[in-house]
C-alpha atoms as a PDB file:
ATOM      1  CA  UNK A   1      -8.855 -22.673 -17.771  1.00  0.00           C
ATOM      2  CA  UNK A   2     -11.034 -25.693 -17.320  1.00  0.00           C
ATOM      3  CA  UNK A   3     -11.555 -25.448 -13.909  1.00  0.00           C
ATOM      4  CA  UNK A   4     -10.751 -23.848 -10.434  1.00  0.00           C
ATOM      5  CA  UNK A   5      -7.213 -23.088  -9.661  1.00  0.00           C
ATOM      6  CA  UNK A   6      -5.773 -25.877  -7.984  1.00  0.00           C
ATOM      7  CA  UNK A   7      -3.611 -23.123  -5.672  1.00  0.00           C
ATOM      8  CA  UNK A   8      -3.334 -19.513  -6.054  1.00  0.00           C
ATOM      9  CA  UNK A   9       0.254 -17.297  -5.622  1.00  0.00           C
ATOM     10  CA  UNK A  10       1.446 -18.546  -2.521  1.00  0.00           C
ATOM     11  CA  UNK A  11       1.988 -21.920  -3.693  1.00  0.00           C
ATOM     12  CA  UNK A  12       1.911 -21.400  -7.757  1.00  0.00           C
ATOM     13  CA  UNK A  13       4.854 -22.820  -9.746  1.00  0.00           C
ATOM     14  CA  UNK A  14       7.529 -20.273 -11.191  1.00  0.00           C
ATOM     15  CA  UNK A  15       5.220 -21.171 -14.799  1.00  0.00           C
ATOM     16  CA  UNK A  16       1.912 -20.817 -13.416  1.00  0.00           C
ATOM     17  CA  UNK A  17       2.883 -17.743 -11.249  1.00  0.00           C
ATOM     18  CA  UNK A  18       4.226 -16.008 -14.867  1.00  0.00           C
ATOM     19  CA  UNK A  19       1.232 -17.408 -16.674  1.00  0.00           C
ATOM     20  CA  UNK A  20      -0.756 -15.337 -13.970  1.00  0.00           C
ATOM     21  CA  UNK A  21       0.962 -12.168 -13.736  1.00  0.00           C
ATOM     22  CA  UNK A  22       0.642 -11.866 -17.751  1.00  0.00           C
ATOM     23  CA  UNK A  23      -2.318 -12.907 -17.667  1.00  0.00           C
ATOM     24  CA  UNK A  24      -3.687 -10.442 -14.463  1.00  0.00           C
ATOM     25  CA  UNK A  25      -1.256  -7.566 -16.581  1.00  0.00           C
ATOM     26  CA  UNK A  26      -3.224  -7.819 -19.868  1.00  0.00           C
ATOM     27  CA  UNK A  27      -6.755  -7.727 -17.973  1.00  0.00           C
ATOM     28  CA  UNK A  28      -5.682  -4.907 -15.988  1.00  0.00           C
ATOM     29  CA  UNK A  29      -5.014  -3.744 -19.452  1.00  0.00           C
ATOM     30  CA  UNK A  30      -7.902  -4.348 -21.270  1.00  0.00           C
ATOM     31  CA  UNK A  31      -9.423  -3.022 -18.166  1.00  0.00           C
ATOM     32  CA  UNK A  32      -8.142   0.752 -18.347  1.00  0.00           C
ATOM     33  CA  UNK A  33      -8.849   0.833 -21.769  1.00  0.00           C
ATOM     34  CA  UNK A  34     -12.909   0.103 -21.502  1.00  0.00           C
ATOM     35  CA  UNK A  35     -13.002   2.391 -18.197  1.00  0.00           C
ATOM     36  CA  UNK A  36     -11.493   5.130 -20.360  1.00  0.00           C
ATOM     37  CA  UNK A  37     -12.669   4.903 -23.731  1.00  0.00           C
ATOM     38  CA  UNK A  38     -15.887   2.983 -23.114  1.00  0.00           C
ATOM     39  CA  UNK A  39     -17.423   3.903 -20.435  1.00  0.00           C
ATOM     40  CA  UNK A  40     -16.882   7.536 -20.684  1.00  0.00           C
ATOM     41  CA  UNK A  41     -18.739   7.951 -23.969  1.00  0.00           C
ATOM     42  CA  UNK A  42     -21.499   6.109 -22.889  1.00  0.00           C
ATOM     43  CA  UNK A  43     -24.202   8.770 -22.702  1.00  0.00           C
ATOM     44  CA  UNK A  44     -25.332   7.820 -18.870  1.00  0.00           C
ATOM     45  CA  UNK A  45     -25.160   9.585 -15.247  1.00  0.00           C
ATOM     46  CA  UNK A  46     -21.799   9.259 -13.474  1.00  0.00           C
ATOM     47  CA  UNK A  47     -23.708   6.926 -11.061  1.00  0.00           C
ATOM     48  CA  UNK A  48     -24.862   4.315 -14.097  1.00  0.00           C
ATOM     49  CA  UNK A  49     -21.316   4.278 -15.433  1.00  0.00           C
ATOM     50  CA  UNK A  50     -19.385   3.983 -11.812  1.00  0.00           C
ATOM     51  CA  UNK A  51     -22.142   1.127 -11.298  1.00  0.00           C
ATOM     52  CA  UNK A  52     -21.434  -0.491 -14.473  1.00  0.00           C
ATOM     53  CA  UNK A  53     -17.450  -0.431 -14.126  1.00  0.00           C
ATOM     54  CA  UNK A  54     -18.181  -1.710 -10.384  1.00  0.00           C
ATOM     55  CA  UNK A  55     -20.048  -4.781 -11.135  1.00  0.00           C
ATOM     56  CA  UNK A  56     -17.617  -5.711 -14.035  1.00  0.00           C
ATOM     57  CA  UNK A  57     -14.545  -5.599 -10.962  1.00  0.00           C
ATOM     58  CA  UNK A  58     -17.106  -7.727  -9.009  1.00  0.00           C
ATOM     59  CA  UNK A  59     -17.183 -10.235 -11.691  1.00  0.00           C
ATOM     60  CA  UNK A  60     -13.445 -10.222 -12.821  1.00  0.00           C
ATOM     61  CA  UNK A  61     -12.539 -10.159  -8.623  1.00  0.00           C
ATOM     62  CA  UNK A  62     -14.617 -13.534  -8.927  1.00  0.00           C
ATOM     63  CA  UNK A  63     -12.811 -14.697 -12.091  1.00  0.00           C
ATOM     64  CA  UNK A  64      -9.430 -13.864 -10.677  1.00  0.00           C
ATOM     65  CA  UNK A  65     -10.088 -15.601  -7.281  1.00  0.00           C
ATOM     66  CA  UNK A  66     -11.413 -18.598  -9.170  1.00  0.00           C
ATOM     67  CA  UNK A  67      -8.778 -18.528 -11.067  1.00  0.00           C
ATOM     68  CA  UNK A  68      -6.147 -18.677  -8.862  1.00  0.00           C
ATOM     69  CA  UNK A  69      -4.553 -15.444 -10.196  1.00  0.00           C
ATOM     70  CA  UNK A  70      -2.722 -13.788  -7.348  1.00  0.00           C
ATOM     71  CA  UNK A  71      -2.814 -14.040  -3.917  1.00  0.00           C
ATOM     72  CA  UNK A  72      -5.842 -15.225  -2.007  1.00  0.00           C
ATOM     73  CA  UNK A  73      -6.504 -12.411   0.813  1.00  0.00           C
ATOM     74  CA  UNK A  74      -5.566  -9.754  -1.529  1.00  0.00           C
ATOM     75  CA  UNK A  75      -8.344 -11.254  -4.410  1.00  0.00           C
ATOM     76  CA  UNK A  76     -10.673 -11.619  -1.175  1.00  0.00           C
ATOM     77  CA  UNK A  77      -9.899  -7.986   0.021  1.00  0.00           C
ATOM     78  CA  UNK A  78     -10.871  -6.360  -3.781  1.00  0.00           C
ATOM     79  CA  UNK A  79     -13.824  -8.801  -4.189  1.00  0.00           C
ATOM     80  CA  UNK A  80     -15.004  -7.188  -0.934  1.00  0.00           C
ATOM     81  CA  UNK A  81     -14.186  -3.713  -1.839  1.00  0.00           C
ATOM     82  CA  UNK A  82     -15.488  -4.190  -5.316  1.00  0.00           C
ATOM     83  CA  UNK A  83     -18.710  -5.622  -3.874  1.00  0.00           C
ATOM     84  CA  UNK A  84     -19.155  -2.678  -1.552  1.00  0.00           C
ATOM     85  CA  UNK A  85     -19.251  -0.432  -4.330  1.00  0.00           C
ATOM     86  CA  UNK A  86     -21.657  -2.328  -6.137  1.00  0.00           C
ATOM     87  CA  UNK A  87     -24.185  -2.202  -3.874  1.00  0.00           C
ATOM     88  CA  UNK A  88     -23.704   1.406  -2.990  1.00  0.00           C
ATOM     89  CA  UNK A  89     -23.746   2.451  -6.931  1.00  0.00           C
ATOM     90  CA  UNK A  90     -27.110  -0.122  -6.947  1.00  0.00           C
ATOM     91  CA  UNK A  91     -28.787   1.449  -4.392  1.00  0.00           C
ATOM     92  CA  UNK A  92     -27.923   5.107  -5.217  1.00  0.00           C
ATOM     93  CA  UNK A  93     -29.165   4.550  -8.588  1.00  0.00           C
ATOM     94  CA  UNK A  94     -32.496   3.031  -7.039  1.00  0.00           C
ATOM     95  CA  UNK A  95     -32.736   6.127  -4.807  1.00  0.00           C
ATOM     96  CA  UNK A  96     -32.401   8.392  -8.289  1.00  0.00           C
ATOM     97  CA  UNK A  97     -35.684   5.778  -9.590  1.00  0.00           C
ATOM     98  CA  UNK A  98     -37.515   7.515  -6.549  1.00  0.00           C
ATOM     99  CA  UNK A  99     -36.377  11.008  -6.897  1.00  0.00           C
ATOM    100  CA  UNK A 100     -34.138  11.473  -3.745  1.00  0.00           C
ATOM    101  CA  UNK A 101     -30.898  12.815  -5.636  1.00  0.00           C
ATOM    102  CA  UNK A 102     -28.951  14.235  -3.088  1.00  0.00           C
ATOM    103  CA  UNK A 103     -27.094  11.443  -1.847  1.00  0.00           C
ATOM    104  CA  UNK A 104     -24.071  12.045  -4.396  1.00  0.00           C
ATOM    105  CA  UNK A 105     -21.829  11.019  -1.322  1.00  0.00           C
ATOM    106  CA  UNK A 106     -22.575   7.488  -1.556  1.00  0.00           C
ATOM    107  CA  UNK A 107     -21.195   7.435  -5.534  1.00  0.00           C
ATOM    108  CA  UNK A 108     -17.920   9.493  -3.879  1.00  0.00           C
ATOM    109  CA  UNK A 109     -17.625   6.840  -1.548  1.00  0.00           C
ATOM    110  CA  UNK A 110     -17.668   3.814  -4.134  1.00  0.00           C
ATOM    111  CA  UNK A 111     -15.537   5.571  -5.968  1.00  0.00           C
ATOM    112  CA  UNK A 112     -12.911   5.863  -3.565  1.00  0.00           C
ATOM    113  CA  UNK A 113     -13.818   2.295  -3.136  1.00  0.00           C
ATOM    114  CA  UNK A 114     -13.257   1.267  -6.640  1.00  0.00           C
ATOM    115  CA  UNK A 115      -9.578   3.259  -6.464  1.00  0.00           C
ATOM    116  CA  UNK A 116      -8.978   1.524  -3.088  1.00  0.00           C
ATOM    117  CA  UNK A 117      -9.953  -2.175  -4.966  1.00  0.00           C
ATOM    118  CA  UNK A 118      -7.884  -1.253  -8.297  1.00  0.00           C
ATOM    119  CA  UNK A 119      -4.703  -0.413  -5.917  1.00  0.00           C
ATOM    120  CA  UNK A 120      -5.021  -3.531  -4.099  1.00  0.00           C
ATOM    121  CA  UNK A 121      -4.809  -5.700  -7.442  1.00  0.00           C
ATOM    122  CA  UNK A 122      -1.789  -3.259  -8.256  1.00  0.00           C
ATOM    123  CA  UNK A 123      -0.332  -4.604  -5.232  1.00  0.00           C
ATOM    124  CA  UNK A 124      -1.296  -8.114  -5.659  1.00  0.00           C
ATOM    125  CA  UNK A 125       0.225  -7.692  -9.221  1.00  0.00           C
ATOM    126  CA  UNK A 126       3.183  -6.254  -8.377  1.00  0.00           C
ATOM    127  CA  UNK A 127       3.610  -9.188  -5.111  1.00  0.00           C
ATOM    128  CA  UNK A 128       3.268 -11.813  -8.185  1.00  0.00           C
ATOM    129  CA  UNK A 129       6.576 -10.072 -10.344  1.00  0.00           C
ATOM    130  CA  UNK A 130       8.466  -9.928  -7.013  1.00  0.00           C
ATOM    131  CA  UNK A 131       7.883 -13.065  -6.251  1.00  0.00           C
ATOM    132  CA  UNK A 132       8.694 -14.243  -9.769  1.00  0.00           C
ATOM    133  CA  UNK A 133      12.007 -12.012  -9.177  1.00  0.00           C
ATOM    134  CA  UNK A 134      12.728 -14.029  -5.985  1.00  0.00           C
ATOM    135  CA  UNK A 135      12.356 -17.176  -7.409  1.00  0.00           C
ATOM    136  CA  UNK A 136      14.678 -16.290 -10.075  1.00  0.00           C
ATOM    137  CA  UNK A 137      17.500 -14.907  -8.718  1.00  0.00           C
ATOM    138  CA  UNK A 138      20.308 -17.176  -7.126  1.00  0.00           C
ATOM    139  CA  UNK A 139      20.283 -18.201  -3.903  1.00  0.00           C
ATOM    140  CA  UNK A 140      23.905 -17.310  -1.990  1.00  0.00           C
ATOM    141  CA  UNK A 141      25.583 -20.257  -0.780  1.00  0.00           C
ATOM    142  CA  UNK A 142      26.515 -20.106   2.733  1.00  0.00           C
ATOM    143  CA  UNK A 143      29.904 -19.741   3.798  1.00  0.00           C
ATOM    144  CA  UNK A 144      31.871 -22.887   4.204  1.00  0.00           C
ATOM    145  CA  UNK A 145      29.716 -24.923   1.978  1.00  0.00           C
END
């Protein structure tokens, strides 16, 4: 893509609206298999790798809102959710840099944010295929007509 989206789901084309769902489908994709197989061997803290899987959502929330691939208050929502967990995984780990370990409930609560964001863009993927559903079935003609 060359530049911003000129229009996200609401108002997408029945091509660009496929484009995006296969597009969103493959990332989401790609996605599960890094935060599986990745991630998990990477010899780090569970804090370091939530942290790292966090601030990749933040940037692919960005990408996918620039990119017009869904719809906007559902790309806005995760972005914010996403973001939330960032921060919380940054500043845990810079509590660990100072020796205060004990605040494990702020990586259980980014966590549940990072769920929270992934289910969102579930939604906002699944929205796209109904939509593309809607737009492809015939419409019944009305009686008389």
């Amino acid at each position: 893509m060359r530049g911003p989206a000129a229009h996200t789901a609401e108002v997408a084309t029945r091509g660009e609206l496929w484009r995006a769902s296969l597009r969103l489908f493959v990332m989401f994709l790609a996605l599960a298999v890094l935060a599986l197989a990745v991630l998990q061997g990477i010899p780090l803290g569970a804090t370091t790798r939530v942290g790292l899987l966090a601030w990749l959502l933040v940037a692919l929330a960005l990408y996918w809102l620039y990119a017009g691939m869904g719809y906007q208050p559902l790309l806005l929502l995760q972005l914010v959710l996403f973001s939330a967990a960032a921060a919380l995984l940054t500043t845990k780990a810079m509590l660990v840099l100072v020796s205060i370990n004990r605040l494990s409930v702020l990586r259980r609560t980014a966590q549940g944010l990072v769920a929270a964001g992934a289910v969102i863009g579930l939604i906002n993927l699944g929205a796209m295929l109904v939509s593309l559903l809607r737009r492809r079935l015939p419409r019944p003609s009305a009686p008389g007509t």
